[in-house]
Protein backbone atom coordinates (compact mmCIF):
# COMPACT_ATOMS: atom_id res chain seq x y z
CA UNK A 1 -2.69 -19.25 -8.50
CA UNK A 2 1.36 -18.79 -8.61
CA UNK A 3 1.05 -15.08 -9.97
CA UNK A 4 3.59 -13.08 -8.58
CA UNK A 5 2.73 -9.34 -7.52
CA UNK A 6 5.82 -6.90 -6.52
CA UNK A 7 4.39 -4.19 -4.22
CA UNK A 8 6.60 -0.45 -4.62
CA UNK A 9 5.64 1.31 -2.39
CA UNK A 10 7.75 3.85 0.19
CA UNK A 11 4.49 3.91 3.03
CA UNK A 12 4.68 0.87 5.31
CA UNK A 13 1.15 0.62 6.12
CA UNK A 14 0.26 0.69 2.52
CA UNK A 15 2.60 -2.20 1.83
CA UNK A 16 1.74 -4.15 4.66
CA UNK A 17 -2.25 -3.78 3.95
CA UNK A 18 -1.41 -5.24 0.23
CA UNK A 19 0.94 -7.51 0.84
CA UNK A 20 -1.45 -9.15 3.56
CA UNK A 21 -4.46 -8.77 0.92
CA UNK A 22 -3.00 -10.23 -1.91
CA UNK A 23 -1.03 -13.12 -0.03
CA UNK A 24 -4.98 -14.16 1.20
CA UNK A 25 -6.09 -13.69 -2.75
CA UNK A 26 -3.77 -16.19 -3.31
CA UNK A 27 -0.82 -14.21 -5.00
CA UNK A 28 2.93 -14.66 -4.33
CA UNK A 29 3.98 -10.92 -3.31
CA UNK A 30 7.00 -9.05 -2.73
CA UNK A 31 7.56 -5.56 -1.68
CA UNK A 32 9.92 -2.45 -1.86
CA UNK A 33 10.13 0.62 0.07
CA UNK A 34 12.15 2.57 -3.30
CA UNK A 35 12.35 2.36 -7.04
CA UNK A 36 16.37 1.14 -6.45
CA UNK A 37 14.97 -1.58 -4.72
CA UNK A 38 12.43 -2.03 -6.94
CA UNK A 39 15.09 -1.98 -10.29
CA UNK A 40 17.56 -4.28 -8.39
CA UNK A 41 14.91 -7.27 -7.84
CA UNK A 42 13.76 -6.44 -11.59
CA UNK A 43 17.25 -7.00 -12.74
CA UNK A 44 16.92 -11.12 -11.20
CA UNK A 45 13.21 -12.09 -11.41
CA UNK A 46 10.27 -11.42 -13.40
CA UNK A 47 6.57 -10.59 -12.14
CA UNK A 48 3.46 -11.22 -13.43
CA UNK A 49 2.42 -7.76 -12.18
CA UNK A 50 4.13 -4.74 -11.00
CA UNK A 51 2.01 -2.49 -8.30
CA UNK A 52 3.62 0.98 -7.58
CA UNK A 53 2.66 3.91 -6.02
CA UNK A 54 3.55 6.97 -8.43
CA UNK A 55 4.90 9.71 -5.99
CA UNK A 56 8.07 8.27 -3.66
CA UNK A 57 11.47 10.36 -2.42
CA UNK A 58 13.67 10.49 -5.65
CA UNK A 59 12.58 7.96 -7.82
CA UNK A 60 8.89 8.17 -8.65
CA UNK A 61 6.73 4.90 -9.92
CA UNK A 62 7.29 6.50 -13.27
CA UNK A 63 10.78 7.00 -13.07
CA UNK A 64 10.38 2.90 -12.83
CA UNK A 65 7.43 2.41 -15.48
CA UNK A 66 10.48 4.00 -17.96
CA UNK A 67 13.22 1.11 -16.14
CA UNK A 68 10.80 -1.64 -16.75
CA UNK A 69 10.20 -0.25 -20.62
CA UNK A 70 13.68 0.76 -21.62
CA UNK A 71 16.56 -0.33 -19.55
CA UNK A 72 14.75 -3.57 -19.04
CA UNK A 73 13.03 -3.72 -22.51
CA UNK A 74 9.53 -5.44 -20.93
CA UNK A 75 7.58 -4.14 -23.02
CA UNK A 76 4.62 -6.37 -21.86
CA UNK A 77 5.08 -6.00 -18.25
CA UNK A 78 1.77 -5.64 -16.78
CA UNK A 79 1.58 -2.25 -14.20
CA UNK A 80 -0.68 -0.80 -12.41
CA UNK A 81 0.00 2.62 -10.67
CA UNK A 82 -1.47 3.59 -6.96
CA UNK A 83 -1.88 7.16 -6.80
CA UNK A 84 -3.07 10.16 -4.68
CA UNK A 85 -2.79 12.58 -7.58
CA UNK A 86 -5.14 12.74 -10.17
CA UNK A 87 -3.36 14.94 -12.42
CA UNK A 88 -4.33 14.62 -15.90
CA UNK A 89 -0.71 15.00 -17.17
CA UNK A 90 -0.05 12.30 -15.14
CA UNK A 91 -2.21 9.75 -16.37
CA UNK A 92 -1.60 11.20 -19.42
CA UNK A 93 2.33 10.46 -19.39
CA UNK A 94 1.18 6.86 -17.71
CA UNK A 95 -0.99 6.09 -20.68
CA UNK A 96 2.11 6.89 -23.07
CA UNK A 97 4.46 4.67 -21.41
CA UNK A 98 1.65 2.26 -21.69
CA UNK A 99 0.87 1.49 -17.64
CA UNK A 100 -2.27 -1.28 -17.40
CA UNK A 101 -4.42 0.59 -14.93
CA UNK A 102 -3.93 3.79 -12.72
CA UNK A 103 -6.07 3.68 -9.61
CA UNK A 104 -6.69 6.40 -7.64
CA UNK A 105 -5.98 6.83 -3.56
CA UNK A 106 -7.34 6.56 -1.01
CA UNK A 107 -8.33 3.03 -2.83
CA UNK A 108 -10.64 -0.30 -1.38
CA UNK A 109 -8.67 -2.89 -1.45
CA UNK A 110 -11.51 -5.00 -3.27
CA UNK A 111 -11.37 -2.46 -5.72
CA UNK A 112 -7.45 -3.37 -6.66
CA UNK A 113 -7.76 -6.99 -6.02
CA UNK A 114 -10.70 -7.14 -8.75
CA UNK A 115 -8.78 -4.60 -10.86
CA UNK A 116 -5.36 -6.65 -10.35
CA UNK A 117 -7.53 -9.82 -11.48
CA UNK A 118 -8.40 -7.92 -14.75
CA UNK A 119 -5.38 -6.90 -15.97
CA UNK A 120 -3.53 -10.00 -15.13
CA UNK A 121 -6.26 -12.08 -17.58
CA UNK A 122 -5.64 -9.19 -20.14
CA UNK A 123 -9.51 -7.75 -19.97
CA UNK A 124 -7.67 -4.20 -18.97
């Protein structure tokens, strides 16, 4: 498996628990702390799957769903959104801008790396 997984998210112990999870699933993974980050290694490399957390200091995971989509122009870039709001207008506005999964927090990790599995063999 050479899939490659970037991990956006601003809590360390979040990013550490995937990062560790997905490196044993077999993924390659790398991680941000901030949507700039995040936009600056999108700019150089491509991923097989983006995994962001949706609420982070200035720049929200939306705020990069709309990079990837329209500066970018990825239409096809496969996301999945972590989340600890459940708002409807959220996964409302997700579902718009076409996002391949939005899983709720707190989350089981088995739970994203089967859901992760799914969307990268295009059954979600």
């Amino acid at each position: 498996m050479n899939e490659k997984i970037l991990v956006v998210d601003d809590e360390p112990y979040i990013r550490k628990i995937l990062k560790y999870t997905l490196d044993k699933s077999g993924y390659m993974v790398e991680e941000c702390e901030d949507v700039y980050e995040a936009e600056e290694l999108l700019k150089s490399k491509n991923y097989d799957l983006i995994l962001t957390d949706l609420m982070m200091p200035i720049k929200s995971g939306l705020d990069l769903v709309r990079f990837v989509r329209s500066e970018l122009k990825l239409d096809k870039q496969k996301i999945i959104i972590l989340s600890a709001k459940g708002m409807e207008n959220d996964i409302k506005l997700a579902k718009e801008l076409e996002v391949s999964y939005y899983i709720m927090k707190p989350f089981e990790v088995g739970r994203i790396i089967k859901k992760i599995r799914m969307v990268l063999d295009g059954e979600i």
